[in-house]
N, C-alpha and C. Protein backbone atom coordinates (compact mmCIF):
# COMPACT_ATOMS: atom_id res chain seq x y z
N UNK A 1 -20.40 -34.46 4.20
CA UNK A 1 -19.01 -34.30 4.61
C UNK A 1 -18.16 -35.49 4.18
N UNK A 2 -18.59 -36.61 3.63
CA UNK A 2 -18.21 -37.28 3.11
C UNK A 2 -17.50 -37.41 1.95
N UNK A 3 -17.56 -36.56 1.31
CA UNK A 3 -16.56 -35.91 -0.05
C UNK A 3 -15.66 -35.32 0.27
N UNK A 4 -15.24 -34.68 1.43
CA UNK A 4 -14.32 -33.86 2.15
C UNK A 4 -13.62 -35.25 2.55
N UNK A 5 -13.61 -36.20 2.70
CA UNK A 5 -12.60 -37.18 3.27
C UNK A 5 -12.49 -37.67 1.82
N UNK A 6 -12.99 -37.54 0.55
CA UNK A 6 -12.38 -37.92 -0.39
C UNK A 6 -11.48 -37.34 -1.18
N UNK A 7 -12.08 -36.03 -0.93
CA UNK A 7 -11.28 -35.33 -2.21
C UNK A 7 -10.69 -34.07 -1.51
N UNK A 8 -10.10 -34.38 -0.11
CA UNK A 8 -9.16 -33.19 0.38
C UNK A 8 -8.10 -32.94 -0.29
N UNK A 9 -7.33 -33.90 -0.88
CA UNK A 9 -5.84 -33.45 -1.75
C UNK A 9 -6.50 -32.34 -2.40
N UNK A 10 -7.85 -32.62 -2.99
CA UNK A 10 -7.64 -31.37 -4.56
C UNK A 10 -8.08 -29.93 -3.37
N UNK A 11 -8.39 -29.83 -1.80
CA UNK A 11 -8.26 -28.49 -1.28
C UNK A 11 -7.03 -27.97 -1.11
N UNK A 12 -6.34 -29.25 -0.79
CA UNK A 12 -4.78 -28.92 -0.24
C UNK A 12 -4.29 -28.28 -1.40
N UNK A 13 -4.10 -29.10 -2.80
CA UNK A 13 -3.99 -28.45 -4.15
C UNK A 13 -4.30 -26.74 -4.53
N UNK A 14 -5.34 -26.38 -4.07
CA UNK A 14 -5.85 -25.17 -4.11
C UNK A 14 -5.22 -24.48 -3.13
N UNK A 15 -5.06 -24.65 -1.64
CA UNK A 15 -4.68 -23.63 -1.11
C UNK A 15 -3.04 -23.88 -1.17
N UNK A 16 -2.61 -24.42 -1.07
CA UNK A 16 -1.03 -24.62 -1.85
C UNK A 16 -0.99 -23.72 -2.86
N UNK A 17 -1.42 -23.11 -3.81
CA UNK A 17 -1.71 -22.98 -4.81
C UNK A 17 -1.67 -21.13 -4.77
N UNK A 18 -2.90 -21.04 -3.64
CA UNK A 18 -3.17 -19.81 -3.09
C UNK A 18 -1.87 -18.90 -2.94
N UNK A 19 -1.37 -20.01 -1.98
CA UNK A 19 -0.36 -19.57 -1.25
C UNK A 19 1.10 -19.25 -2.04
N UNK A 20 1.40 -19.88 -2.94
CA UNK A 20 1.85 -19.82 -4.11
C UNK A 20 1.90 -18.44 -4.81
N UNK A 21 1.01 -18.43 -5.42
CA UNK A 21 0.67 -17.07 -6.13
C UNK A 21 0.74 -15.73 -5.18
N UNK A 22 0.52 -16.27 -3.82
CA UNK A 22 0.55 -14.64 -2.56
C UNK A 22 1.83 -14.47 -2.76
N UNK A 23 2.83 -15.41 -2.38
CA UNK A 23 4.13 -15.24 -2.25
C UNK A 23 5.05 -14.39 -3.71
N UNK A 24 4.55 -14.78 -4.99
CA UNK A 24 4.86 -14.87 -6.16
C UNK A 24 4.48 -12.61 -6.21
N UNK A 25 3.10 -12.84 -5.46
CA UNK A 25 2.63 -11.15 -6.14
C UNK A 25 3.94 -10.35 -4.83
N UNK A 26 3.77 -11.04 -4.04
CA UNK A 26 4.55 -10.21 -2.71
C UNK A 26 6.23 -9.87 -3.07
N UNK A 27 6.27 -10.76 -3.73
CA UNK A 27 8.15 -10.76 -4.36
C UNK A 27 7.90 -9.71 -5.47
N UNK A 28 7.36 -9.32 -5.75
CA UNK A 28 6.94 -8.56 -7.19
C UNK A 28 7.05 -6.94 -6.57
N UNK A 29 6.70 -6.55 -5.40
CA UNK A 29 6.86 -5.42 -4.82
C UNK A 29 7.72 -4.70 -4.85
N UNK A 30 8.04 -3.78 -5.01
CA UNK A 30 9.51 -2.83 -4.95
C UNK A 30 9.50 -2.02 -3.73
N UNK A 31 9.67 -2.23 -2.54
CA UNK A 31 9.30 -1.84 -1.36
C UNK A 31 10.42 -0.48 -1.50
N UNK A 32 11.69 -0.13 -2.21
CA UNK A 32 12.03 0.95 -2.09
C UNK A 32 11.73 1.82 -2.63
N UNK A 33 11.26 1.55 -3.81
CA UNK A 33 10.63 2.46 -4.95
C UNK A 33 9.55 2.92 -4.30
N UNK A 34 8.59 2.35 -3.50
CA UNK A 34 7.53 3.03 -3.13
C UNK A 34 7.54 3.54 -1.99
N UNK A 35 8.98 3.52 -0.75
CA UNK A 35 9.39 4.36 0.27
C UNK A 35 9.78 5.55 -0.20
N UNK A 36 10.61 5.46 -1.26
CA UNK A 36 10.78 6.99 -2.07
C UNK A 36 10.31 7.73 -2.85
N UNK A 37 9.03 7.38 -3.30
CA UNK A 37 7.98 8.00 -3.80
C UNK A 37 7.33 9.05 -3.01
N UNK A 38 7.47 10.55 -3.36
CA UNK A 38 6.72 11.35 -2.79
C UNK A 38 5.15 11.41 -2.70
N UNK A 39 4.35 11.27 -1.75
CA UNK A 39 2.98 11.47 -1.90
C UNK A 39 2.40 12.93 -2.46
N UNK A 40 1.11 12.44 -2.98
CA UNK A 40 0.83 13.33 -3.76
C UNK A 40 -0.43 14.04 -3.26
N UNK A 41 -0.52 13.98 -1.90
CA UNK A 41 -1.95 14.03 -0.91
C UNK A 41 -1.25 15.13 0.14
N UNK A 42 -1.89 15.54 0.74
CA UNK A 42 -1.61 16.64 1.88
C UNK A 42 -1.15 15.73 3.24
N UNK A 43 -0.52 16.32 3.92
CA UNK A 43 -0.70 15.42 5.25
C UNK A 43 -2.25 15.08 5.94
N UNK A 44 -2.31 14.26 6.78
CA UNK A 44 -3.35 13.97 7.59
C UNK A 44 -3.75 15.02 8.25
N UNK A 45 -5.32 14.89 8.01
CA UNK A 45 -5.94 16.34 8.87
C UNK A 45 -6.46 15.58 10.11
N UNK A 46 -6.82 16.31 11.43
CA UNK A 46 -7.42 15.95 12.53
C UNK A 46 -7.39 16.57 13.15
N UNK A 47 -7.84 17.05 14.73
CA UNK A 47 -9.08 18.07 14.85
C UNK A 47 -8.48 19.18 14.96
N UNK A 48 -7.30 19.61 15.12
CA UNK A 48 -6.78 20.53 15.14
C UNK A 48 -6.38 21.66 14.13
N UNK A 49 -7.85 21.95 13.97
CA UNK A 49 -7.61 22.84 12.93
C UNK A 49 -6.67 23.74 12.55
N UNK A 50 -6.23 25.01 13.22
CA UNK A 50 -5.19 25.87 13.16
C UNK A 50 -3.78 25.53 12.97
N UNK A 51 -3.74 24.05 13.52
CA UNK A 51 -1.98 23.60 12.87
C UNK A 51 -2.27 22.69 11.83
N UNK A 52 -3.23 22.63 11.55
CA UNK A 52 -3.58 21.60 10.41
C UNK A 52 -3.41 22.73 9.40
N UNK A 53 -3.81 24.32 9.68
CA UNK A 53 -3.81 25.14 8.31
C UNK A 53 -2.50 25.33 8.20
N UNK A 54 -1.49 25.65 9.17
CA UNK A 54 -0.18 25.29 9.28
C UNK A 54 0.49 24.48 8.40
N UNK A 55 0.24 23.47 8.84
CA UNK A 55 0.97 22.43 7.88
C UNK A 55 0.30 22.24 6.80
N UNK A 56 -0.86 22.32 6.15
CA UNK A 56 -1.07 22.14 4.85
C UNK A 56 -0.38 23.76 4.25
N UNK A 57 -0.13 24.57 4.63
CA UNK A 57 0.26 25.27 3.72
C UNK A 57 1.92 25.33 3.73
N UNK A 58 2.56 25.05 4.58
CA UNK A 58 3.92 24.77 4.29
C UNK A 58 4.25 23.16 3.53
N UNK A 59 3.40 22.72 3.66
CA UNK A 59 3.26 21.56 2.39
C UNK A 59 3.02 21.90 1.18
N UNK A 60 2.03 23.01 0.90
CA UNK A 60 1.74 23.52 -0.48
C UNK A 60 2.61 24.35 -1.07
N UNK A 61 3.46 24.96 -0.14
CA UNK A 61 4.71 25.89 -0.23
C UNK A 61 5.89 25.08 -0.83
N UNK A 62 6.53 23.86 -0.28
CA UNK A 62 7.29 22.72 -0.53
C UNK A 62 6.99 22.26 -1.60
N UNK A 63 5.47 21.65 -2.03
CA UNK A 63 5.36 20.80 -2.99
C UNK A 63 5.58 21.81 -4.27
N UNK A 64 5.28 23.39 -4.31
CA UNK A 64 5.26 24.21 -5.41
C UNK A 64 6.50 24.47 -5.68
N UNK A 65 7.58 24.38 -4.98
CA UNK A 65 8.78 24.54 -4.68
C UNK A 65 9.59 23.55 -5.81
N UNK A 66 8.84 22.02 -4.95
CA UNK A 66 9.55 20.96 -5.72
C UNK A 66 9.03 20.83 -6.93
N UNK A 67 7.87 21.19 -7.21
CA UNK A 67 7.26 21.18 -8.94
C UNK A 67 7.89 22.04 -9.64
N UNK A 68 8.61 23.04 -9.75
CA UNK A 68 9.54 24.48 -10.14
C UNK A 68 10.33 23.82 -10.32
N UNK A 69 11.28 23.01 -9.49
CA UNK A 69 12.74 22.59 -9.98
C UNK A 69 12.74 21.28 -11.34
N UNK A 70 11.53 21.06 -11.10
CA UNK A 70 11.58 19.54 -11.89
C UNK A 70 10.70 19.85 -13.56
């Protein structure tokens, strides 16, 4: 543990560093572009089967809908 009291700057260096680059990818995000992006997956299933067939098929109804216009 004796190298750790020598050469902490070069950890600090590194996680400075880390932290750096998180911030750098996080600014890079287009947080609206990907709120308005339609998914391309069904809704969430769970145990309720019979409204689950419900809603996946008025989803499949919608999405065929919106693939026609475009």
């Amino acid at each position: 543990m004796q190298w750790l009291s020598h050469y902490w700057w070069i950890i600090l260096i590194i996680l400075i560093g880390m932290f750096i680059n998180g911030i750098k990818a996080l600014s890079r995000i287009n947080y609206y572009k990907s709120l308005t992006r339609e998914s391309k997956l069904p809704p969430h299933r769970d145990n309720n089967a019979a409204w689950d067939k419900e809603e996946d098929e008025k989803w499949e109804k919608s999405n065929n809908e919106n693939s026609d216009k475009k």
